[in-house]
Protein backbone atom coordinates (compact mmCIF):
# COMPACT_ATOMS: atom_id res chain seq x y z
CA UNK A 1 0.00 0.00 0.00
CA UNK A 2 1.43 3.44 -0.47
CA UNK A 3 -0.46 6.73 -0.29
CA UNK A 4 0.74 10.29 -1.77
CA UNK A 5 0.08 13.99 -1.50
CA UNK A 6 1.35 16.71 -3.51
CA UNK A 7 0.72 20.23 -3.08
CA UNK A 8 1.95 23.59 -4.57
CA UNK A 9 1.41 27.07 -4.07
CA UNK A 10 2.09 29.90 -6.83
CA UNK A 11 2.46 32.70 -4.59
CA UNK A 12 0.38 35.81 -5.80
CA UNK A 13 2.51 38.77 -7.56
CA UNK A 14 0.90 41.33 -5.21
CA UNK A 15 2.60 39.90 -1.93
CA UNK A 16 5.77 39.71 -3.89
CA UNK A 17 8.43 42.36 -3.74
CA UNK A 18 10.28 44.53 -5.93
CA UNK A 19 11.59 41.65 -9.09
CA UNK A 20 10.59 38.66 -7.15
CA UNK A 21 7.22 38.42 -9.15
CA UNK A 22 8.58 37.67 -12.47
CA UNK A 23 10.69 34.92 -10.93
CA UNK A 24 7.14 33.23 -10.62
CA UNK A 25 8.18 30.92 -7.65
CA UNK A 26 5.75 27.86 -6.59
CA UNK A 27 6.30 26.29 -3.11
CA UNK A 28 5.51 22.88 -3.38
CA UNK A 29 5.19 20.67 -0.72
CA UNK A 30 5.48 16.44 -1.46
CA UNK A 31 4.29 13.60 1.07
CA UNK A 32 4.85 9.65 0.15
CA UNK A 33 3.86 6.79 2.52
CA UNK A 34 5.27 3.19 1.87
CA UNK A 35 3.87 0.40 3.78
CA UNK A 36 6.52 -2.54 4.64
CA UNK A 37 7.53 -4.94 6.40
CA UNK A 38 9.18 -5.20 10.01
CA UNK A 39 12.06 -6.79 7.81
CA UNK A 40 14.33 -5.47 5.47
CA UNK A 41 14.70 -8.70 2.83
CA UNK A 42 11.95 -10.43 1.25
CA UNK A 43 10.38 -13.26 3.35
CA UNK A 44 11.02 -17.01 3.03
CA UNK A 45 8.83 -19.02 1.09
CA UNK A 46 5.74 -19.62 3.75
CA UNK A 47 5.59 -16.09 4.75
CA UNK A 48 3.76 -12.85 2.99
CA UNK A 49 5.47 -9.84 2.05
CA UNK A 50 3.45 -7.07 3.00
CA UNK A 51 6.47 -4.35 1.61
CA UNK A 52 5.82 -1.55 -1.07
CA UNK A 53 6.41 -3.22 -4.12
CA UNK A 54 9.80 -1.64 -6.15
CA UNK A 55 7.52 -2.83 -9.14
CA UNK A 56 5.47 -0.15 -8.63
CA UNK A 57 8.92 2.38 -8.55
CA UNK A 58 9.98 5.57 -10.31
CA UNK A 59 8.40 7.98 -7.41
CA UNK A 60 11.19 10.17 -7.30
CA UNK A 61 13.17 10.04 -9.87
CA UNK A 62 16.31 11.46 -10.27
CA UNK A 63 16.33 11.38 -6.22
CA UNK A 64 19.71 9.40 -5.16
CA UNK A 65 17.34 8.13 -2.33
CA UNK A 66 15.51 6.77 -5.00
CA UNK A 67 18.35 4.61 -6.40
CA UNK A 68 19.51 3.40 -2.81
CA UNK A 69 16.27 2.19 -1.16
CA UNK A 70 13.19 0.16 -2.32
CA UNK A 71 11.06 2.76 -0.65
CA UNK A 72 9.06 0.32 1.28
CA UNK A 73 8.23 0.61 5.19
CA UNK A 74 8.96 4.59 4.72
CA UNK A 75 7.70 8.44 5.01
CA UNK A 76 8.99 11.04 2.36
CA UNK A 77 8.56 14.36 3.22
CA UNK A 78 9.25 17.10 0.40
CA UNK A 79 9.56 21.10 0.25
CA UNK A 80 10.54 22.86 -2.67
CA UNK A 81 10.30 26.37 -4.31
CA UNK A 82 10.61 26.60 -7.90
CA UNK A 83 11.40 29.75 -9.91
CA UNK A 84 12.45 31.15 -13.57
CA UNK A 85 15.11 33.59 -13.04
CA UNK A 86 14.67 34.30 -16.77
CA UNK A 87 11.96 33.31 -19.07
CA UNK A 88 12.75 29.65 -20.19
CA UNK A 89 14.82 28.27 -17.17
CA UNK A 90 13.60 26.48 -14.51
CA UNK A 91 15.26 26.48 -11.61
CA UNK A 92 14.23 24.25 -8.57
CA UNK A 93 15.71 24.07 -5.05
CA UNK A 94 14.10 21.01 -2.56
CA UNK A 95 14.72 19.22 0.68
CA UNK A 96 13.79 15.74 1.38
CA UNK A 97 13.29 13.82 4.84
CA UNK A 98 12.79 10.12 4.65
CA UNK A 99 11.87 8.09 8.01
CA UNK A 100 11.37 4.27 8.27
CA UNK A 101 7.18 3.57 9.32
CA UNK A 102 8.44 0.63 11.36
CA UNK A 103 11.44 0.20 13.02
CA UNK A 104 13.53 -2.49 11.46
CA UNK A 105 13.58 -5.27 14.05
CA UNK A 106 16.93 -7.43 13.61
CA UNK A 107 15.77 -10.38 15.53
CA UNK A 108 13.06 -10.87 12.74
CA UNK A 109 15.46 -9.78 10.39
CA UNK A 110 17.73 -13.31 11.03
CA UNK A 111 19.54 -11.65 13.56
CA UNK A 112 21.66 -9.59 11.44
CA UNK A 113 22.81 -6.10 11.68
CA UNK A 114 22.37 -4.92 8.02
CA UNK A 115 19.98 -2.59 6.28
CA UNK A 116 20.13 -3.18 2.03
CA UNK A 117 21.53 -0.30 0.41
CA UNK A 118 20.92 -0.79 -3.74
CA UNK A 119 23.36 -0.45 -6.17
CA UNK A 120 22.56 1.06 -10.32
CA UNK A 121 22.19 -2.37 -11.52
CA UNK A 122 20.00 -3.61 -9.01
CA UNK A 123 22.69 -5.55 -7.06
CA UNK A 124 22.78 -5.11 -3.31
CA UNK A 125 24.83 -3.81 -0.56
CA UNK A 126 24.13 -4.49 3.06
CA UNK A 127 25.69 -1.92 5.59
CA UNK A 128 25.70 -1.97 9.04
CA UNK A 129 22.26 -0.51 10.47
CA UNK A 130 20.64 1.09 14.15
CA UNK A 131 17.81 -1.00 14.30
CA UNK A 132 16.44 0.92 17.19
CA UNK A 133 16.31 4.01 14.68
CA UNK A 134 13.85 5.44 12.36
CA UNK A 135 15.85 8.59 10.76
CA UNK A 136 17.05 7.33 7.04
CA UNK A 137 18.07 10.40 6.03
CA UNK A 138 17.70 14.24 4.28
CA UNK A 139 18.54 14.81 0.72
CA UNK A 140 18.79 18.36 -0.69
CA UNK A 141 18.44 18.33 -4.96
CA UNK A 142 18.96 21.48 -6.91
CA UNK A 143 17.30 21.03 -10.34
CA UNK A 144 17.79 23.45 -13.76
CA UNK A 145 15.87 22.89 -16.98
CA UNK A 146 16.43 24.86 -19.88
CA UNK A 147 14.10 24.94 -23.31
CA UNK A 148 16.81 25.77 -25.76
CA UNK A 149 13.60 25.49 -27.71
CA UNK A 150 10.18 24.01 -28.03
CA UNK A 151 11.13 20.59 -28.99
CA UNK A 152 14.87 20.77 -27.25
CA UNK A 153 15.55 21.19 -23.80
CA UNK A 154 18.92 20.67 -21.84
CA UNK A 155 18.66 20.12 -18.00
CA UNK A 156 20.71 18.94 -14.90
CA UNK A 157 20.40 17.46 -11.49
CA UNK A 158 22.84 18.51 -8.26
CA UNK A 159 21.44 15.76 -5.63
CA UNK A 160 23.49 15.36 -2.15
CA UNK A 161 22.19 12.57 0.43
CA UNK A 162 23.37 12.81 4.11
CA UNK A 163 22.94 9.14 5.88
CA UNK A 164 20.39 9.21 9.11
CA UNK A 165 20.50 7.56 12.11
CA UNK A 166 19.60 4.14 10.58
CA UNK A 167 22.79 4.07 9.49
CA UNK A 168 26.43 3.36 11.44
CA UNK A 169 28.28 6.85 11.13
CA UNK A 170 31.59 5.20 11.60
CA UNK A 171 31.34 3.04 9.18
CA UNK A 172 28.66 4.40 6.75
CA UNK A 173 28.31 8.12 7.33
CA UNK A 174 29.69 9.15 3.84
CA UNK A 175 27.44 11.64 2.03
CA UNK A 176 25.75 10.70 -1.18
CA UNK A 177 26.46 12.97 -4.16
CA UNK A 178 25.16 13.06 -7.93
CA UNK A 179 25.43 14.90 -10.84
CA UNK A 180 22.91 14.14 -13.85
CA UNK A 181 22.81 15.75 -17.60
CA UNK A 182 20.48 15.37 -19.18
CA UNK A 183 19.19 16.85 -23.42
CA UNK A 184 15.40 15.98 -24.26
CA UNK A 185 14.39 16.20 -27.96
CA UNK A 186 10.61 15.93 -29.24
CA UNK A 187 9.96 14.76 -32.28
């Protein structure tokens, strides 16, 4: 099961100042909910997953939280302000919070002290884990698109993930960090 609100806010050019109204910024305001299991892996045989489904996946893309974590058995929180600081480029600044629903309980887990971190080609990576904790982490993504023109567009993704309490600082408290280009062409 997974629920999801989205919510923006064009704010009105009379409250704005001064220049600020032809920037035309929108606070937006995201919220995802993943069910999942008290377990991290999928169950044996004889027993029913009851996890968010990675099937059902491409939430948040480009989000490098998106590429580590199945998004099952979580809360995403989201704020973001958009603006064109001229007239075809889009500029967009948000902040991301992600919390476990659960806590992730290693004695129904098999005991062990790992959390599955995913890797680009789907392989996985388990890293040492606070079960007792329910912080995954914040992300912060800066986002430009440019329309070059009305079938052409050039744009690029600045995403940096900081590791939560879920995680073992001393041995996994490296910060995540991406940089995506992208060109889109209509035909």
């Amino acid at each position: 099961m997974a629920a999801q609100i989205l919510a923006n806010y064009a704010l009105p050019e009379n409250i704005l100042p001064g220049k600020t109204k032809e920037l035309k910024p929108v606070l937006g305001y995201e919220f995802t909910f993943a069910s999942g299991d008290e377990t991290s892996t999928s169950p044996n045989v004889d027993e029913d997953y009851t996890g968010w489904d990675p099937m059902f996946e491409n939430q948040a893309a480009p989000k490098i939280y998106n590429a580590l974590f199945k998004q099952t058995n979580t809360f995403v929180n989201t704020v973001s302000l958009t603006a064109y600081p001229i007239e075809d480029l889009m500029t967009k600044l948000s902040i991301s919070k992600l919390t476990l629903h659960k806590e992730v309980n290693a004695e129904l887990d098999g005991g062990s002290a790992a959390f599955p971190i995913y890797q680009p080609d789907n392989s996985s990576q388990n890293v040492l884990a606070n079960w007792d904790k329910k912080d995954l982490g914040m992300e912060i993504d800066l986002e430009a698109a440019y329309a070059y023109t009305e079938d052409v567009s050039f744009g690029v993704n600045f995403g940096w993930f900081e590791p939560g309490q879920v995680f073992d600082k001393t041995k996994n408290g490296d910060a995540a960090k991406q940089a995506l280009f992208n060109v889109k062409v209509g035909f």
